[in-house]
C-alpha atoms as a PDB file:
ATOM      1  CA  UNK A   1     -10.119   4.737  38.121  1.00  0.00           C
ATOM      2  CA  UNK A   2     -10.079   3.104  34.623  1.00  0.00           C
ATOM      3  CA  UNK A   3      -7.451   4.467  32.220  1.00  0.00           C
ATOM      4  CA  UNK A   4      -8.019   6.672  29.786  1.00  0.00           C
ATOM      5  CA  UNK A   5      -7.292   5.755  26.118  1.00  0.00           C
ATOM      6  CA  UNK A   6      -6.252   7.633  22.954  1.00  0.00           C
ATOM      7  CA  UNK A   7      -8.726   7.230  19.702  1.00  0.00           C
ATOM      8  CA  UNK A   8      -7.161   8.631  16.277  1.00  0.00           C
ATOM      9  CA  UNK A   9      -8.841   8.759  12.713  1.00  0.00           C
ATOM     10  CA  UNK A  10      -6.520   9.139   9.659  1.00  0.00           C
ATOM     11  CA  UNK A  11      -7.100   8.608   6.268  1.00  0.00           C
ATOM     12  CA  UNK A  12      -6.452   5.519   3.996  1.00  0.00           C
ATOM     13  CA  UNK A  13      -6.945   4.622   0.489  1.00  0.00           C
ATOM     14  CA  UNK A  14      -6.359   0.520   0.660  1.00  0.00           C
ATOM     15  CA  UNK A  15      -7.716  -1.244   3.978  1.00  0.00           C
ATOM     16  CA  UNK A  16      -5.905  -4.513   2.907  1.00  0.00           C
ATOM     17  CA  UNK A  17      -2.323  -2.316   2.406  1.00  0.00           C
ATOM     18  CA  UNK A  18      -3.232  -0.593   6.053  1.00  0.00           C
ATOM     19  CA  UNK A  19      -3.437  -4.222   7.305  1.00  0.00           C
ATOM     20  CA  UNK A  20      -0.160  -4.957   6.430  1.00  0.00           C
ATOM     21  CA  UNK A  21       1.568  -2.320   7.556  1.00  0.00           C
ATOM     22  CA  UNK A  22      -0.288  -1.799  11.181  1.00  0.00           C
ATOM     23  CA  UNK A  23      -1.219  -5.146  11.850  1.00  0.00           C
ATOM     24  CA  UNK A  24       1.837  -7.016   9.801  1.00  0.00           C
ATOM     25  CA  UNK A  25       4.577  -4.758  10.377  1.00  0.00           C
ATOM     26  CA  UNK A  26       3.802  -2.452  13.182  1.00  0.00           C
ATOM     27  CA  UNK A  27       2.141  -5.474  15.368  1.00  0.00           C
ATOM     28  CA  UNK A  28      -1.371  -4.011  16.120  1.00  0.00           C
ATOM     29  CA  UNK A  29      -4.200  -5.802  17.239  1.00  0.00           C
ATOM     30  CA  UNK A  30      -6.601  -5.865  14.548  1.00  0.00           C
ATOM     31  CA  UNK A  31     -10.499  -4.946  14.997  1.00  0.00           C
ATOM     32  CA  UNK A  32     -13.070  -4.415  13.566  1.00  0.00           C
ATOM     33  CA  UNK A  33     -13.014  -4.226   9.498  1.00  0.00           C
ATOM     34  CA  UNK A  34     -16.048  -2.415   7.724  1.00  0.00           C
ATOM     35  CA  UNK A  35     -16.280  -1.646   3.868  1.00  0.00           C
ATOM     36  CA  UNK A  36     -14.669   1.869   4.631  1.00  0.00           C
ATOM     37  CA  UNK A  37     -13.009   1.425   7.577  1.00  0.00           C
ATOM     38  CA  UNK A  38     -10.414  -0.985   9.571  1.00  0.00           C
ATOM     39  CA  UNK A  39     -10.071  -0.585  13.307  1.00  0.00           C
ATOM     40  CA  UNK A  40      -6.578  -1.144  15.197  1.00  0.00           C
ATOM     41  CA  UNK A  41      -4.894  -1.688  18.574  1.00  0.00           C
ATOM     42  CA  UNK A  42      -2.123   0.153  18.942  1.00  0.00           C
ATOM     43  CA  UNK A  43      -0.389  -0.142  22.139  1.00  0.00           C
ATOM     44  CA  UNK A  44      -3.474   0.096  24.333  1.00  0.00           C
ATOM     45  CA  UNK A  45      -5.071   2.912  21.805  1.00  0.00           C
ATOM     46  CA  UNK A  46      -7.424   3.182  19.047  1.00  0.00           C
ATOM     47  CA  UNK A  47      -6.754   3.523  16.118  1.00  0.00           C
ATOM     48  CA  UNK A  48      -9.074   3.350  12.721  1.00  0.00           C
ATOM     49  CA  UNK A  49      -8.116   4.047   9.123  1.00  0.00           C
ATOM     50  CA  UNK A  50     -10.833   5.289   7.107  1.00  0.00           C
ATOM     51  CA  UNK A  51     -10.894   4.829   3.380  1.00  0.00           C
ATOM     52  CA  UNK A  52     -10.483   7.733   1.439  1.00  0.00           C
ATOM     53  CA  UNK A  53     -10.965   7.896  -2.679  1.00  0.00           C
ATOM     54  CA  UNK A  54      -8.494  11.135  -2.181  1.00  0.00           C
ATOM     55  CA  UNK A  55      -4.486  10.188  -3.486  1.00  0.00           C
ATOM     56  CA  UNK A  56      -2.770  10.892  -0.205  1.00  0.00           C
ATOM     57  CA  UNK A  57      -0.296  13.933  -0.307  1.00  0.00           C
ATOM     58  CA  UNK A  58       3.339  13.272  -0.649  1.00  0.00           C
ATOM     59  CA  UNK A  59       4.882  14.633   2.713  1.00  0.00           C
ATOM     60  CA  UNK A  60       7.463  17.629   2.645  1.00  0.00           C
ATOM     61  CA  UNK A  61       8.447  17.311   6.213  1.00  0.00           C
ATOM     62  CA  UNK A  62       7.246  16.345   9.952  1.00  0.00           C
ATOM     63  CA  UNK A  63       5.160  19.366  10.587  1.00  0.00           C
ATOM     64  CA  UNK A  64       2.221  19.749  11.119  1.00  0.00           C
ATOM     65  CA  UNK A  65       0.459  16.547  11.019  1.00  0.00           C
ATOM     66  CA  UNK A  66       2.073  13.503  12.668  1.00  0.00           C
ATOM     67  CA  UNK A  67       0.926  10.999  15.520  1.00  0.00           C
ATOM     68  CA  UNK A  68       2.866   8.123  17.275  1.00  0.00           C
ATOM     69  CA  UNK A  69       4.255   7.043  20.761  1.00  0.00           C
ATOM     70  CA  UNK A  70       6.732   8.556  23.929  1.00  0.00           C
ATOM     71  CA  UNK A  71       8.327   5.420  25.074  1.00  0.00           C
ATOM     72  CA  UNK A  72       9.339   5.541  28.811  1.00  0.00           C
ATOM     73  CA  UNK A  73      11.559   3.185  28.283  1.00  0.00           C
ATOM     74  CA  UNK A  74      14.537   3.248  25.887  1.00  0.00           C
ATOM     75  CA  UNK A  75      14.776  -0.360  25.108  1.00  0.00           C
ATOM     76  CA  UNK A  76      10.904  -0.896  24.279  1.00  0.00           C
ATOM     77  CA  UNK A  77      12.008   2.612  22.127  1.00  0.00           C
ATOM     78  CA  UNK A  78      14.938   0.681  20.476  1.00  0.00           C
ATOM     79  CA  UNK A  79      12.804  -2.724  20.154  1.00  0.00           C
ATOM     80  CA  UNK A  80      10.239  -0.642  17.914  1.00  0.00           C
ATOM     81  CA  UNK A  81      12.959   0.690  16.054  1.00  0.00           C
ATOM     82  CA  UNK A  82      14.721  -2.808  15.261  1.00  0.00           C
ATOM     83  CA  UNK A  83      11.247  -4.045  14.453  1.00  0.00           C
ATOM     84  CA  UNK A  84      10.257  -1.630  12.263  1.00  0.00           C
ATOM     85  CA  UNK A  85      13.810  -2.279  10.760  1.00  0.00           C
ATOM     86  CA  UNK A  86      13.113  -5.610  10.693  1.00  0.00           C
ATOM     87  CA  UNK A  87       9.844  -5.056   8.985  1.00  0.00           C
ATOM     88  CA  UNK A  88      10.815  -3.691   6.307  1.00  0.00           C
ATOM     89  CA  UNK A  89       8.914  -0.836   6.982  1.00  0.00           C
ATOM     90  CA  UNK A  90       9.533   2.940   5.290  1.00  0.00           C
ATOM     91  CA  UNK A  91      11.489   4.971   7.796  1.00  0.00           C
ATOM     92  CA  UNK A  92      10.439   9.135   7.191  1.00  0.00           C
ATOM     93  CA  UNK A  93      13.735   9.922   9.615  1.00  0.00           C
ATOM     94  CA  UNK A  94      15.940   7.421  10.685  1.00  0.00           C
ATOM     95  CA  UNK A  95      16.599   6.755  14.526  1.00  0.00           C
ATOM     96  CA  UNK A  96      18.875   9.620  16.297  1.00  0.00           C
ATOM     97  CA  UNK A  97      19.214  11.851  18.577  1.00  0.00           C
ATOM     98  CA  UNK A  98      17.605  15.048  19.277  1.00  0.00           C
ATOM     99  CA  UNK A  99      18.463  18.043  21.171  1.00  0.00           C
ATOM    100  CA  UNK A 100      21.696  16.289  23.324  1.00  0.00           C
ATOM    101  CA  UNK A 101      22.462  17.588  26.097  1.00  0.00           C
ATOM    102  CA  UNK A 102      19.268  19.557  26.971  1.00  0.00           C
ATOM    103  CA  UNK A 103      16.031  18.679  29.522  1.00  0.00           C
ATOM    104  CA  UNK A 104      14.067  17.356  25.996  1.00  0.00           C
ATOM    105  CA  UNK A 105      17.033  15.643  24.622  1.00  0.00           C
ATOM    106  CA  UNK A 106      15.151  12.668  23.270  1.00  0.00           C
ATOM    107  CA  UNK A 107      15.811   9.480  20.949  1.00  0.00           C
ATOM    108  CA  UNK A 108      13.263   9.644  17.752  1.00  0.00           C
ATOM    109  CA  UNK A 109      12.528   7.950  14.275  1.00  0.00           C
ATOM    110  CA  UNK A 110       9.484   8.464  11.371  1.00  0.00           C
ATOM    111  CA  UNK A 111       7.833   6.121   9.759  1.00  0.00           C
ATOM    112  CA  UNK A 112       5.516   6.932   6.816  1.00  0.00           C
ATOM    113  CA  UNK A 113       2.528   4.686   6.061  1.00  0.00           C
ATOM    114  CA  UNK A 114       1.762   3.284   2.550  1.00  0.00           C
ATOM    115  CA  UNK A 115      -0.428   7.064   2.651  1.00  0.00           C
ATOM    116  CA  UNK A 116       2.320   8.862   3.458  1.00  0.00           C
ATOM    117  CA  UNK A 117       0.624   9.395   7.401  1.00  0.00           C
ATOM    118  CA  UNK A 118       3.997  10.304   9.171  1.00  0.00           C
ATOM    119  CA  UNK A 119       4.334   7.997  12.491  1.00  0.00           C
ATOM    120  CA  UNK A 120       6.822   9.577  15.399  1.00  0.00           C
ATOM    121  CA  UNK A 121       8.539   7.057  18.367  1.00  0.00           C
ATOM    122  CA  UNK A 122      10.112   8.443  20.576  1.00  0.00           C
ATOM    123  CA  UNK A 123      12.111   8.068  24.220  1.00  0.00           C
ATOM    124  CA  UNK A 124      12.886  11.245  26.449  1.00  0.00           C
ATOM    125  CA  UNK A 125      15.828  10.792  28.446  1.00  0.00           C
ATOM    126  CA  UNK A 126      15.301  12.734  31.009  1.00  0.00           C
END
């Protein structure tokens, strides 16, 4: 049985700025690249960012709209972290902790794209 794979669409209003931070900073594979559209690899997934002539909203918190990965292992979790640090890229929420001590006690960070798309990463513990 051949895996299944994850395709997301999300909006973008520079394809060369999208390159940069997905393919530059965020290390996905690049593919395909249309006049309105760039495709990505992210991890084993799809992703494509289609241009948009709409000024992306400013964020005023996670919820509701945010997309990323679970890591099931902590130190790939922390190695996206430090290169994401290393990046320079914008964290949203800076690595921590959330709910200790509980069954979905969980290590997490946000990034937000140049279009303020909010990007989750994210290790379970248990």
């Amino acid at each position: 049985m051949s895996p299944i794979l994850f395709h997301l669409a999300f909006p973008v209003t520079d394809l060369e700025e999208a390159k940069r931070f997905y393919v530059d900073g965020l290390g996905c594979g690049l593919g395909r690249v249309s006049a309105s559209a760039i495709t990505l690899e992210f991890k084993g997934h799809q992703l494509v960012g289609h241009l948009t002539k709409e000024p992306p909203e400013t964020r005023k918190g996670i919820y509701p709209r945010h997309f990323g990965l679970i890591f099931t292992s902590e130190k790939e979790w922390q190695a996206m972290a430090d290169l994401a640090k290393a990046k320079g890229l914008k964290f949203y929420q800076q690595p921590r902790r959330r709910f200790p001590d509980t069954r979905i006690e969980h290590a997490t960070f946000f990034l937000e794209d140049p279009f303020h798309n909010l990007l989750e990463f994210k290790y379970y513990t248990h």
